[in-house]
PDB file of N, CA and C in Angstrom:
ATOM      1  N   UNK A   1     -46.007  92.679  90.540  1.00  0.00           N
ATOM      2  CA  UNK A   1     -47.399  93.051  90.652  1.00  0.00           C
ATOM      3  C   UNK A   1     -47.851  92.785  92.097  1.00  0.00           C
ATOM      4  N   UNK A   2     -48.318  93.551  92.512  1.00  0.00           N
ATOM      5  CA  UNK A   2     -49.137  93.454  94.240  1.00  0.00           C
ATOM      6  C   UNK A   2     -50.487  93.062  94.082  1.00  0.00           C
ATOM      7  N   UNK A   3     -50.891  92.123  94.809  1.00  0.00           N
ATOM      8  CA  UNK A   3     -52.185  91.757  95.062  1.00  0.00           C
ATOM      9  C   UNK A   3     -52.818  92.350  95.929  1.00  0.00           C
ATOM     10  N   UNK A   4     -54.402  92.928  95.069  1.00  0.00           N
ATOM     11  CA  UNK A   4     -54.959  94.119  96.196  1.00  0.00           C
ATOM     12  C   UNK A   4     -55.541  93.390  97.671  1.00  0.00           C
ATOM     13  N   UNK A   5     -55.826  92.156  97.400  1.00  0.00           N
ATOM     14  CA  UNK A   5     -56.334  91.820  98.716  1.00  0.00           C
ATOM     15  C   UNK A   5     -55.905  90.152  98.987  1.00  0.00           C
ATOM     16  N   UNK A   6     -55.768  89.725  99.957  1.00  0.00           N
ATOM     17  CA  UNK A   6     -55.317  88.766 100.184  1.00  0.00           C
ATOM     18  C   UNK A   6     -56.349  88.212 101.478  1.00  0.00           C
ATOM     19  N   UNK A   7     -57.063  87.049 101.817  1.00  0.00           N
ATOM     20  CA  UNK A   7     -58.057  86.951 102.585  1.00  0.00           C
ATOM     21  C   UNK A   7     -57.643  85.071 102.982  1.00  0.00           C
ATOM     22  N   UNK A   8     -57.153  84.693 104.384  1.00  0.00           N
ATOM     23  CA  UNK A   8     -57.167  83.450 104.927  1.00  0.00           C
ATOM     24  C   UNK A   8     -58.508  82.952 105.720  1.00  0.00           C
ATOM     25  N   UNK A   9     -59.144  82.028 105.309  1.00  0.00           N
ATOM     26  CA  UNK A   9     -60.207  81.516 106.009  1.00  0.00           C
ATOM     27  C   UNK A   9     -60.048  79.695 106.360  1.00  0.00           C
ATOM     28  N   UNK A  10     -60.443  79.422 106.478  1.00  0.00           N
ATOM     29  CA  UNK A  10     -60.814  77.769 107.233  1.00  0.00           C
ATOM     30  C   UNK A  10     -62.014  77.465 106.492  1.00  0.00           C
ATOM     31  N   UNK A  11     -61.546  76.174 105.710  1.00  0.00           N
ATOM     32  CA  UNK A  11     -62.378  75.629 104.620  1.00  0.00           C
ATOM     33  C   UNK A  11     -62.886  74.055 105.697  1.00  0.00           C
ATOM     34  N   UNK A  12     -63.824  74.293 106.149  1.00  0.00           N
ATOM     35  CA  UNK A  12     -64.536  73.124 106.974  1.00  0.00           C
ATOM     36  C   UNK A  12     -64.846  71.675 105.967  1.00  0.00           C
ATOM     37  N   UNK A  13     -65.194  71.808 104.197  1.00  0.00           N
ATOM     38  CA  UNK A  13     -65.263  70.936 103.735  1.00  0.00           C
ATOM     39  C   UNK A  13     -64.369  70.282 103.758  1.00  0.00           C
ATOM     40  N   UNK A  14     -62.915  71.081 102.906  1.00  0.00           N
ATOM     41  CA  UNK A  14     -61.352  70.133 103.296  1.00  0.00           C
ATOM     42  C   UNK A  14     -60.832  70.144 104.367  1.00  0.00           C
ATOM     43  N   UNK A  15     -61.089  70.444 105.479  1.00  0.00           N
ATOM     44  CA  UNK A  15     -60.185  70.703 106.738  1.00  0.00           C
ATOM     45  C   UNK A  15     -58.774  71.352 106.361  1.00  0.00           C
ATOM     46  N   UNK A  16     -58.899  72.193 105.586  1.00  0.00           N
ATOM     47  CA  UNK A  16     -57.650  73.398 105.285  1.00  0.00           C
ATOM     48  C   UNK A  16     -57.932  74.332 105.117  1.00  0.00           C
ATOM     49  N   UNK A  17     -57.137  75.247 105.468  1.00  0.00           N
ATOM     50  CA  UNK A  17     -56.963  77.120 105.094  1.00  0.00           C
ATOM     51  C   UNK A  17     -56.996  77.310 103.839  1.00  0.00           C
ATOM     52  N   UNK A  18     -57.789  78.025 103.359  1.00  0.00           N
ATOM     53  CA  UNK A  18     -58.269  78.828 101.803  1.00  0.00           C
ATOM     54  C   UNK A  18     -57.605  80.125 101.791  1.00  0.00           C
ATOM     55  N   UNK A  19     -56.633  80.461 101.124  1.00  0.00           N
ATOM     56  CA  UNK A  19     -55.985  81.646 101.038  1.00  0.00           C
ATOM     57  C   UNK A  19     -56.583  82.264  99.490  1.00  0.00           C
ATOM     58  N   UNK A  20     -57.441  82.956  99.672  1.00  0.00           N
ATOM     59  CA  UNK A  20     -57.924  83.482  98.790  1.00  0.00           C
ATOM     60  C   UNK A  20     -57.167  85.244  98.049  1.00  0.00           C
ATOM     61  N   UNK A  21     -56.571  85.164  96.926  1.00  0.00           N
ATOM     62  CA  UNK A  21     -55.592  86.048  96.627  1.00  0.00           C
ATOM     63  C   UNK A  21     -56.643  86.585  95.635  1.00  0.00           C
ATOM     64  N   UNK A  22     -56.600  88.212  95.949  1.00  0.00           N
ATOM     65  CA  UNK A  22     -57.675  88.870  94.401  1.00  0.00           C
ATOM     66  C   UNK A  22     -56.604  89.978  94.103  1.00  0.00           C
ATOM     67  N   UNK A  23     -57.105  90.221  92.383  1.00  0.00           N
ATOM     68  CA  UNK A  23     -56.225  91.451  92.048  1.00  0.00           C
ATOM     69  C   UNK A  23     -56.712  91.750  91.119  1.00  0.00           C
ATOM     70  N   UNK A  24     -57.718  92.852  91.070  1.00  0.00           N
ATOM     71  CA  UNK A  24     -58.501  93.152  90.205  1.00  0.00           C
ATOM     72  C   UNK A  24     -59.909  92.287  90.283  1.00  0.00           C
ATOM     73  N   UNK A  25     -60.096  91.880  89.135  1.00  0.00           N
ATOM     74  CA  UNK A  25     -61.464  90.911  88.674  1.00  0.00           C
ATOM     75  C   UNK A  25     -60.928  89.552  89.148  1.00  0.00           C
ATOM     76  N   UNK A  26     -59.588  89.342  89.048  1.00  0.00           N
ATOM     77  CA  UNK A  26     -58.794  87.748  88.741  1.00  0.00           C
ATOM     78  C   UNK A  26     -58.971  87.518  90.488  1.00  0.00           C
ATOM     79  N   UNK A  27     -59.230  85.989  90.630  1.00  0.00           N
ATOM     80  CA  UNK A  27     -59.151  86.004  92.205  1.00  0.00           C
ATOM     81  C   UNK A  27     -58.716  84.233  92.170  1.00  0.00           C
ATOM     82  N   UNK A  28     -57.402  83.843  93.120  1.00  0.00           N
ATOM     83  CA  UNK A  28     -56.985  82.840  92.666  1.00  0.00           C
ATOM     84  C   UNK A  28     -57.391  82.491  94.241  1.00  0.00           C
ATOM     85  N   UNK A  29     -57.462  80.801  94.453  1.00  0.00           N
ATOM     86  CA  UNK A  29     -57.343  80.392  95.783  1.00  0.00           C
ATOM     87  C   UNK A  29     -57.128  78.939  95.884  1.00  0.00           C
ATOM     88  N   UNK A  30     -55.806  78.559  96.867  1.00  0.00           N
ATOM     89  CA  UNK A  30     -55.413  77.839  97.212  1.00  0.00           C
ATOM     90  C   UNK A  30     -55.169  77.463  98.799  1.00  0.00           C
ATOM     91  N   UNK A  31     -55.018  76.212  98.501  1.00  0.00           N
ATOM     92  CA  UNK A  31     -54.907  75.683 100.271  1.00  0.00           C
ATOM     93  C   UNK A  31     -53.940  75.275 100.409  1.00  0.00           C
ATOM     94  N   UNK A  32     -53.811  75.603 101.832  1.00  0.00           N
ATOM     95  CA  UNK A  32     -52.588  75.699 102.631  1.00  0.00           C
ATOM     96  C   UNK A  32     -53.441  74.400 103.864  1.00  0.00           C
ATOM     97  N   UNK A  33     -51.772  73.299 103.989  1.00  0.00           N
ATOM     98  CA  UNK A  33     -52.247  72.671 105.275  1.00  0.00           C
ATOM     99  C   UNK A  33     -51.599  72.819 106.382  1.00  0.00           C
ATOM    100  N   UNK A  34     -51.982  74.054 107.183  1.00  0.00           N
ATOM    101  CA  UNK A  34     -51.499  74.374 108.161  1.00  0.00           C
ATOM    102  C   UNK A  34     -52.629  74.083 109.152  1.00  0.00           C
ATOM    103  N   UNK A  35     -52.082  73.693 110.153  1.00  0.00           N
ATOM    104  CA  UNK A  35     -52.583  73.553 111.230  1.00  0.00           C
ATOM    105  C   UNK A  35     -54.521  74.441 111.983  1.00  0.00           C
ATOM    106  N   UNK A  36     -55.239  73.620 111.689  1.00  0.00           N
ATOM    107  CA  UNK A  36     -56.123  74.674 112.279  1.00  0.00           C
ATOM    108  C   UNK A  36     -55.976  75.477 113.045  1.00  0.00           C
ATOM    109  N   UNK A  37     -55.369  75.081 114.430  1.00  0.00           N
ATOM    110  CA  UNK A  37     -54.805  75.679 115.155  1.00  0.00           C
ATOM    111  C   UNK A  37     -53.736  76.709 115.587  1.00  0.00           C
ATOM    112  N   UNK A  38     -53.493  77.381 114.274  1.00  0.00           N
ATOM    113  CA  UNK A  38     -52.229  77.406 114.036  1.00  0.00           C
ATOM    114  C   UNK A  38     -52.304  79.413 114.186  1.00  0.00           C
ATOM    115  N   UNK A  39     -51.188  80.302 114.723  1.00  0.00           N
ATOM    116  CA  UNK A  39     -51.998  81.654 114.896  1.00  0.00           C
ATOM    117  C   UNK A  39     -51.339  82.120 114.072  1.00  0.00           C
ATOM    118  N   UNK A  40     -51.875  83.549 113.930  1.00  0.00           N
ATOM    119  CA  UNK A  40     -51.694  84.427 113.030  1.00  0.00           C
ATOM    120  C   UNK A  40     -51.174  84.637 112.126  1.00  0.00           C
ATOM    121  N   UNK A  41     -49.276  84.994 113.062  1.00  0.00           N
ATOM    122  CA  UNK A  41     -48.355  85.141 112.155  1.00  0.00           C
ATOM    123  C   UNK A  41     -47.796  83.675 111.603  1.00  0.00           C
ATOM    124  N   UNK A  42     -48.498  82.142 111.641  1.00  0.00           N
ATOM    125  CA  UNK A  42     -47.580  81.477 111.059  1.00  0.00           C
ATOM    126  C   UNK A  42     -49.020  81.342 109.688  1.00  0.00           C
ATOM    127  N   UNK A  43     -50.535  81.854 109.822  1.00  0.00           N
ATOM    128  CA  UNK A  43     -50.866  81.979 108.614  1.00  0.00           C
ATOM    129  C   UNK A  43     -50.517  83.321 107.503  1.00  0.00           C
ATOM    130  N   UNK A  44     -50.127  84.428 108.211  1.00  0.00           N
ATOM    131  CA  UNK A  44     -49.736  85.132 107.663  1.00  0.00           C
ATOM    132  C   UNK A  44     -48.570  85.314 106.584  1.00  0.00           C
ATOM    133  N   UNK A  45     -47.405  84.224 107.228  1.00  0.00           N
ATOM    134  CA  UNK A  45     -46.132  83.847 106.646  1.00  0.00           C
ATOM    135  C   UNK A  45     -46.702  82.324 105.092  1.00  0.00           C
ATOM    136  N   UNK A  46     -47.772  81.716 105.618  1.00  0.00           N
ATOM    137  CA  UNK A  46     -48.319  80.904 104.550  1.00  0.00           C
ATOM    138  C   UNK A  46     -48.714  81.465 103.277  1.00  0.00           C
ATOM    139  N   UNK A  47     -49.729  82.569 103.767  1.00  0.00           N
ATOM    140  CA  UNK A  47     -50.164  83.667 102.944  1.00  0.00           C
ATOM    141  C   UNK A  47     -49.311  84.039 102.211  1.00  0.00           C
ATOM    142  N   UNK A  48     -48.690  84.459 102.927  1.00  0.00           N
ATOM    143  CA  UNK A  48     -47.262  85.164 102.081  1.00  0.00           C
ATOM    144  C   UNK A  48     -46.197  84.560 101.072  1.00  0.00           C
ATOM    145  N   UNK A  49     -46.057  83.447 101.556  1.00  0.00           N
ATOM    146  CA  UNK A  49     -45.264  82.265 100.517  1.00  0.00           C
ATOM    147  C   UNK A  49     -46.244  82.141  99.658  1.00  0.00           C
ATOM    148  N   UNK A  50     -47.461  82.120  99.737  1.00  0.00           N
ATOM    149  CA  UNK A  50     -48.582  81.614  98.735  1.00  0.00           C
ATOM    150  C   UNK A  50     -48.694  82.710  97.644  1.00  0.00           C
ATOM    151  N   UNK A  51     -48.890  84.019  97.786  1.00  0.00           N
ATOM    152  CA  UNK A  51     -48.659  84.921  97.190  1.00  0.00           C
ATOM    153  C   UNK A  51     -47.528  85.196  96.213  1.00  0.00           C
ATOM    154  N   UNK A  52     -46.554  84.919  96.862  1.00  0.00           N
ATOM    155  CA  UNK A  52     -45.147  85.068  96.389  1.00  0.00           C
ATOM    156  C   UNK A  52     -45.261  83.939  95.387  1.00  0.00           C
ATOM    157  N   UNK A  53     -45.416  82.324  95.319  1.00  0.00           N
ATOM    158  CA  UNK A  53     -45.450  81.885  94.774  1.00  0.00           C
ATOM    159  C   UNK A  53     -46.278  81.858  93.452  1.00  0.00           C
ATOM    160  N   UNK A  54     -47.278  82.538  93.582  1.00  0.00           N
ATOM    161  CA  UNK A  54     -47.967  82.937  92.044  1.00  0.00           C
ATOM    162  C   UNK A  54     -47.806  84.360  91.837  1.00  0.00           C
ATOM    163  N   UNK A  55     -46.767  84.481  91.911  1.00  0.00           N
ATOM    164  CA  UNK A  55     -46.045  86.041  91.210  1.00  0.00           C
ATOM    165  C   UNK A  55     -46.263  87.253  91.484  1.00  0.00           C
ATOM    166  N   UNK A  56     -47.007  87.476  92.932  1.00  0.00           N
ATOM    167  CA  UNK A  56     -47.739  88.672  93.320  1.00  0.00           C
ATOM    168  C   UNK A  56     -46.268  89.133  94.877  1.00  0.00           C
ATOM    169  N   UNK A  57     -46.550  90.231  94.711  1.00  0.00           N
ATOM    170  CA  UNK A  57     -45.664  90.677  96.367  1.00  0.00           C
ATOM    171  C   UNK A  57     -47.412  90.842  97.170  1.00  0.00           C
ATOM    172  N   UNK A  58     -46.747  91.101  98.553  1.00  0.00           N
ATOM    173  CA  UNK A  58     -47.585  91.058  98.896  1.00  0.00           C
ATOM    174  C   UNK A  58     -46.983  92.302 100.269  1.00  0.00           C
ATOM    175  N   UNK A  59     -48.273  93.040 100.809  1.00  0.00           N
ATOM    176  CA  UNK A  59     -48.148  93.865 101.942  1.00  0.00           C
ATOM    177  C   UNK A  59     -48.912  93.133 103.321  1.00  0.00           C
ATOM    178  N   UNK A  60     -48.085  92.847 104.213  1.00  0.00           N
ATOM    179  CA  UNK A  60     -47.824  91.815 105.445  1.00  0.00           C
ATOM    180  C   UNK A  60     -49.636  92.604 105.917  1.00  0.00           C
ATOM    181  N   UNK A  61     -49.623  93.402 105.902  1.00  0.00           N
ATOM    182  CA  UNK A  61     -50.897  94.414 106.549  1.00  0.00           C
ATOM    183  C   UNK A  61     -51.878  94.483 105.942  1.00  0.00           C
ATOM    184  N   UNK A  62     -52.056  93.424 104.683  1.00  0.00           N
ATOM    185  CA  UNK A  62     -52.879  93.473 104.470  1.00  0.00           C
ATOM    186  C   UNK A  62     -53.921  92.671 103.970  1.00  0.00           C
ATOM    187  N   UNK A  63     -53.013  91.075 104.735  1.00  0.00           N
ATOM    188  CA  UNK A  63     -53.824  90.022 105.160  1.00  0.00           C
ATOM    189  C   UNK A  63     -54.923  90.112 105.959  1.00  0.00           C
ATOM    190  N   UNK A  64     -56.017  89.755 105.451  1.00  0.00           N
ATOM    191  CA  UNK A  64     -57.045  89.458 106.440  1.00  0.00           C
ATOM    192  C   UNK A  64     -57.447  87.774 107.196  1.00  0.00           C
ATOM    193  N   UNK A  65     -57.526  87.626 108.145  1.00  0.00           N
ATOM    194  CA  UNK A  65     -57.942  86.423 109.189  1.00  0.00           C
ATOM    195  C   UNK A  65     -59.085  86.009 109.326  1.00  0.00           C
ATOM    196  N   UNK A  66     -59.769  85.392 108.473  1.00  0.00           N
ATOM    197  CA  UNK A  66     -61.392  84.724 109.419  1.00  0.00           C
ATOM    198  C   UNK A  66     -61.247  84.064 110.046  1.00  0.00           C
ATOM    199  N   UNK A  67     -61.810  83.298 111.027  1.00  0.00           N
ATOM    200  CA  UNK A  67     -61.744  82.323 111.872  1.00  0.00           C
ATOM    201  C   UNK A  67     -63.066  81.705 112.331  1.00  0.00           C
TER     202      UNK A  67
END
């Protein structure tokens, strides 16, 4: 199953990345402790393990970045 959207932001309450995974209505989100500092492609690759790990594939293009 592919997850339609996949969205990384910076959670200022925990000082961690919120990888917010939606697919459909269902929208799961977990944190990742990566580095605030940390660019793109190594949240992108987080994203991606994160995804993968709750049973979704995922399309690299179609992570989104807040910052």
């Amino acid at each position: 199953m592919r997850a339609d959207r996949v969205e990384v932001s910076w959670d200022a309450e925990k000082s961690q990345w919120l990888i917010r995974i939606q697919n459909g209505e269902e929208v799961i989100r977990r944190h990742c402790k990566t580095p605030k500092d940390a660019d793109d492609s190594t949240l992108r690759s987080a994203a991606g393990k994160t995804v993968q790990d709750e049973g979704y594939e995922l399309d690299p293009g179609s992570v989104t970045i807040r910052r």
